[in-house]
Protein backbone atom coordinates (compact mmCIF):
# COMPACT_ATOMS: atom_id res chain seq x y z
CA UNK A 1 -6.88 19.17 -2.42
CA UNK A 2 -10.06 17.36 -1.94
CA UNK A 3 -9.36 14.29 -4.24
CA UNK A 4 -5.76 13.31 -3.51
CA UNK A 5 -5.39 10.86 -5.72
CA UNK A 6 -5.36 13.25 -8.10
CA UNK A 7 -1.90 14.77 -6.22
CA UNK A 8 0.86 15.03 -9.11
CA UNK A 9 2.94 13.37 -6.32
CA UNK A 10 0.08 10.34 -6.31
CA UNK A 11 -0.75 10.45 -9.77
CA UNK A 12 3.37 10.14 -10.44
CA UNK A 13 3.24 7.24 -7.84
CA UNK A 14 1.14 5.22 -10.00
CA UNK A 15 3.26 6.02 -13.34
CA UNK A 16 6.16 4.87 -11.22
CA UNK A 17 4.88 1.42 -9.69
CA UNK A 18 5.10 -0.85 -12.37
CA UNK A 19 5.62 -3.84 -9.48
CA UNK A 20 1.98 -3.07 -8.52
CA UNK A 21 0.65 -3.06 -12.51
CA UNK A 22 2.82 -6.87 -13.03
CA UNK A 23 0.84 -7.73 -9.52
CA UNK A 24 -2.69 -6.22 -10.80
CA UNK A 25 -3.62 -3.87 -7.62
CA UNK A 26 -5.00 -0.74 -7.65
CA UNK A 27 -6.26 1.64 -5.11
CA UNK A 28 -8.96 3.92 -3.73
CA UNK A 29 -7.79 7.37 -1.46
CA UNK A 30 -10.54 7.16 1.64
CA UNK A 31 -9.37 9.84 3.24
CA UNK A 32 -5.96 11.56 4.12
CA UNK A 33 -4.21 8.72 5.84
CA UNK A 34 -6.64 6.13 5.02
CA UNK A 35 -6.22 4.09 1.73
CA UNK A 36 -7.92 0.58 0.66
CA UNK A 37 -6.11 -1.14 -1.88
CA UNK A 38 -7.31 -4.01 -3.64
CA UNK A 39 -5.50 -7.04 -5.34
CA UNK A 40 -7.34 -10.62 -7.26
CA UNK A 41 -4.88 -13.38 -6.13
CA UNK A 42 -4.08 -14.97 -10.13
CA UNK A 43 -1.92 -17.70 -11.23
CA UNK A 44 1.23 -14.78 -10.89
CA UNK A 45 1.06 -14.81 -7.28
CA UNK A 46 1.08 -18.51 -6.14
CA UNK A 47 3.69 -20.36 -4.30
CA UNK A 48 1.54 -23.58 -4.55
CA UNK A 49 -0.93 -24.61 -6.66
CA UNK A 50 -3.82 -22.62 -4.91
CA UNK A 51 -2.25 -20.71 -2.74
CA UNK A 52 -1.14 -17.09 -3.08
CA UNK A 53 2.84 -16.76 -1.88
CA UNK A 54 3.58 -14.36 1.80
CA UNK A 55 5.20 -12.19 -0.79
CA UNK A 56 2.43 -11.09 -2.45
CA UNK A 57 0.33 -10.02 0.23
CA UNK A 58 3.22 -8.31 1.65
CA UNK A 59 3.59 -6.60 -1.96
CA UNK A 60 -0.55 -5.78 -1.25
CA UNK A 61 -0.21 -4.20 2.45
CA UNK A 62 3.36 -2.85 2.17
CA UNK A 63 1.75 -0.34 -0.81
CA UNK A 64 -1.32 -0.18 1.25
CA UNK A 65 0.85 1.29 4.13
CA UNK A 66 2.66 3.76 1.78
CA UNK A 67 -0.01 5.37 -0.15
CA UNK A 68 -1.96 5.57 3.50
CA UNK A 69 1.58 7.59 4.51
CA UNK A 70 1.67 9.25 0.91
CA UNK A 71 -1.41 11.01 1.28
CA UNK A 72 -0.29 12.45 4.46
CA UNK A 73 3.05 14.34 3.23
CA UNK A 74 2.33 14.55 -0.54
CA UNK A 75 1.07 17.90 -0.09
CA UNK A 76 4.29 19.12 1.76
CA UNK A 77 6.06 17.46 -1.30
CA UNK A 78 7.27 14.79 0.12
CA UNK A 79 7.47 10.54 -0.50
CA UNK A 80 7.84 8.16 1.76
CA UNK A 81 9.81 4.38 2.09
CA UNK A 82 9.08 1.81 3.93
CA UNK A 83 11.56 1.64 7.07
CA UNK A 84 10.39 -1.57 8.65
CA UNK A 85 7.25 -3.70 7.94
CA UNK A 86 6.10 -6.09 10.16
CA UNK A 87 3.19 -9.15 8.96
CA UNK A 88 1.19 -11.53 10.32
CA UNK A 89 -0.40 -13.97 8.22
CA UNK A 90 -3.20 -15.83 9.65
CA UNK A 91 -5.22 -17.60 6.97
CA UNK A 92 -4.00 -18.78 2.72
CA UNK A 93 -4.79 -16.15 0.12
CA UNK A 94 -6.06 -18.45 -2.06
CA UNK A 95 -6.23 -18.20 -6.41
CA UNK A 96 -9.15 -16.23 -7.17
CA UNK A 97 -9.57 -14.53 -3.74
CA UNK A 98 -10.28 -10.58 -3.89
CA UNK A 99 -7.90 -9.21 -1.31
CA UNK A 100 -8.67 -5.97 0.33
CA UNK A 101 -6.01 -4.33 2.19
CA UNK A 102 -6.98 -1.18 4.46
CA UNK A 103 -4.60 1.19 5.83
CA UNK A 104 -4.49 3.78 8.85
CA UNK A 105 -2.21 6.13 9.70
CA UNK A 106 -1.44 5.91 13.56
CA UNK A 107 0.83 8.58 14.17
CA UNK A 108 2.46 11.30 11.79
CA UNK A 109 5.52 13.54 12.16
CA UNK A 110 7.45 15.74 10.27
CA UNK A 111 9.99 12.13 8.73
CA UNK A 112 8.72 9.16 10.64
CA UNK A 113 5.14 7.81 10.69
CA UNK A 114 3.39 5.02 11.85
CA UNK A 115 0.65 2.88 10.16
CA UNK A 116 -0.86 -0.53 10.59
CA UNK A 117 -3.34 -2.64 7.84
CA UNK A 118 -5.48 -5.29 7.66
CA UNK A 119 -6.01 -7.55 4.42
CA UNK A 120 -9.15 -9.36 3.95
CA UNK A 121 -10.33 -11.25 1.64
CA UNK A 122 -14.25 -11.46 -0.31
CA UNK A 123 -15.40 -13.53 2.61
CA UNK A 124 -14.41 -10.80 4.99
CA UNK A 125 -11.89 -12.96 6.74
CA UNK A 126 -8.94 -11.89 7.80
CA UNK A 127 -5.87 -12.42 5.74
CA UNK A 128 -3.01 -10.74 7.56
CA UNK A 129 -2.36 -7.82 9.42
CA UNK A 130 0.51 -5.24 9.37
CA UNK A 131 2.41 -2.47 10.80
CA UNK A 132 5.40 -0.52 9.25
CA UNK A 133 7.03 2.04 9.96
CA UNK A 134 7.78 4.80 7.18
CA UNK A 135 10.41 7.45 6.31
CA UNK A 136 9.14 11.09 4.77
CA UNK A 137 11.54 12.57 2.73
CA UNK A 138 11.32 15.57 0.09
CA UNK A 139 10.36 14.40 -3.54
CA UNK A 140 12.72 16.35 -5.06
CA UNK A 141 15.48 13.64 -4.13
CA UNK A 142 14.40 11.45 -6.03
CA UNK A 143 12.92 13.80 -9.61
CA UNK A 144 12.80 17.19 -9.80
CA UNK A 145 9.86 16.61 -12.86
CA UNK A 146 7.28 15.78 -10.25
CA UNK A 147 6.11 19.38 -10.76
């Protein structure tokens, strides 16, 4: 599939993630295990009066990580979760920022794979950086109306 955001695993992903509609991101497929995803820190995601909580830019990377991971197994039919995430944060997401998280898939096997982000924000400075690890499992164990 050239587009795979246009997967019906992907494209059921995004009916599904209602946490990422209430936190306003959306992403862009740049290649199979390589997603940007993109997030305007608004009044919903402070901890402080200008400042974006650690929470939500986990919330921005953590899907970052998964969709990079989803696009590798959605076309054997599988998902993936999140096993462990690991962040740095180095600098404030701050109200009004446009955060960009990118996502790479290290390394890929058949359940486990690897991946590691970066969030940035308009400026180009970096934001926090990531690494996860996730778990591939078949689709079907969690809806058989994917298909």
């Amino acid at each position: 599939m050239t587009d795979l955001k246009q997967h019906p695993i992907i494209q059921q992903y995004i009916i599904w993630n209602r946490f990422g509609d209430l936190l306003g991101m959306d992403f862009k497929v740049e290649e199979k295990g390589r997603v940007s995803y993109k997030m305007i820190v608004k009044d919903i995601h402070l901890a402080t009066p200008f400042a974006a909580h650690g929470g939500s830019v986990a919330a921005l990377i953590d899907a970052a990580l998964g969709v990079a991971c989803l696009t590798e197994v959605c076309e054997d039919l599988k998902v993936v979760s999140t096993v462990n995430l690991t962040i740095s944060y180095l600098i404030p997401a701050l109200r009004d920022d446009e955060l960009t998280a990118d996502a790479q898939v290290v390394k890929s096997g058949k359940r486990i794979l690897f991946v590691e982000g970066k969030v940035r924000n308009q400026k180009g400075e970096l934001v926090a950086t990531a690494s996860a690890t996730m778990n591939a499992y078949p689709v079907s164990k969690i809806s058989e109306k994917v298909f």
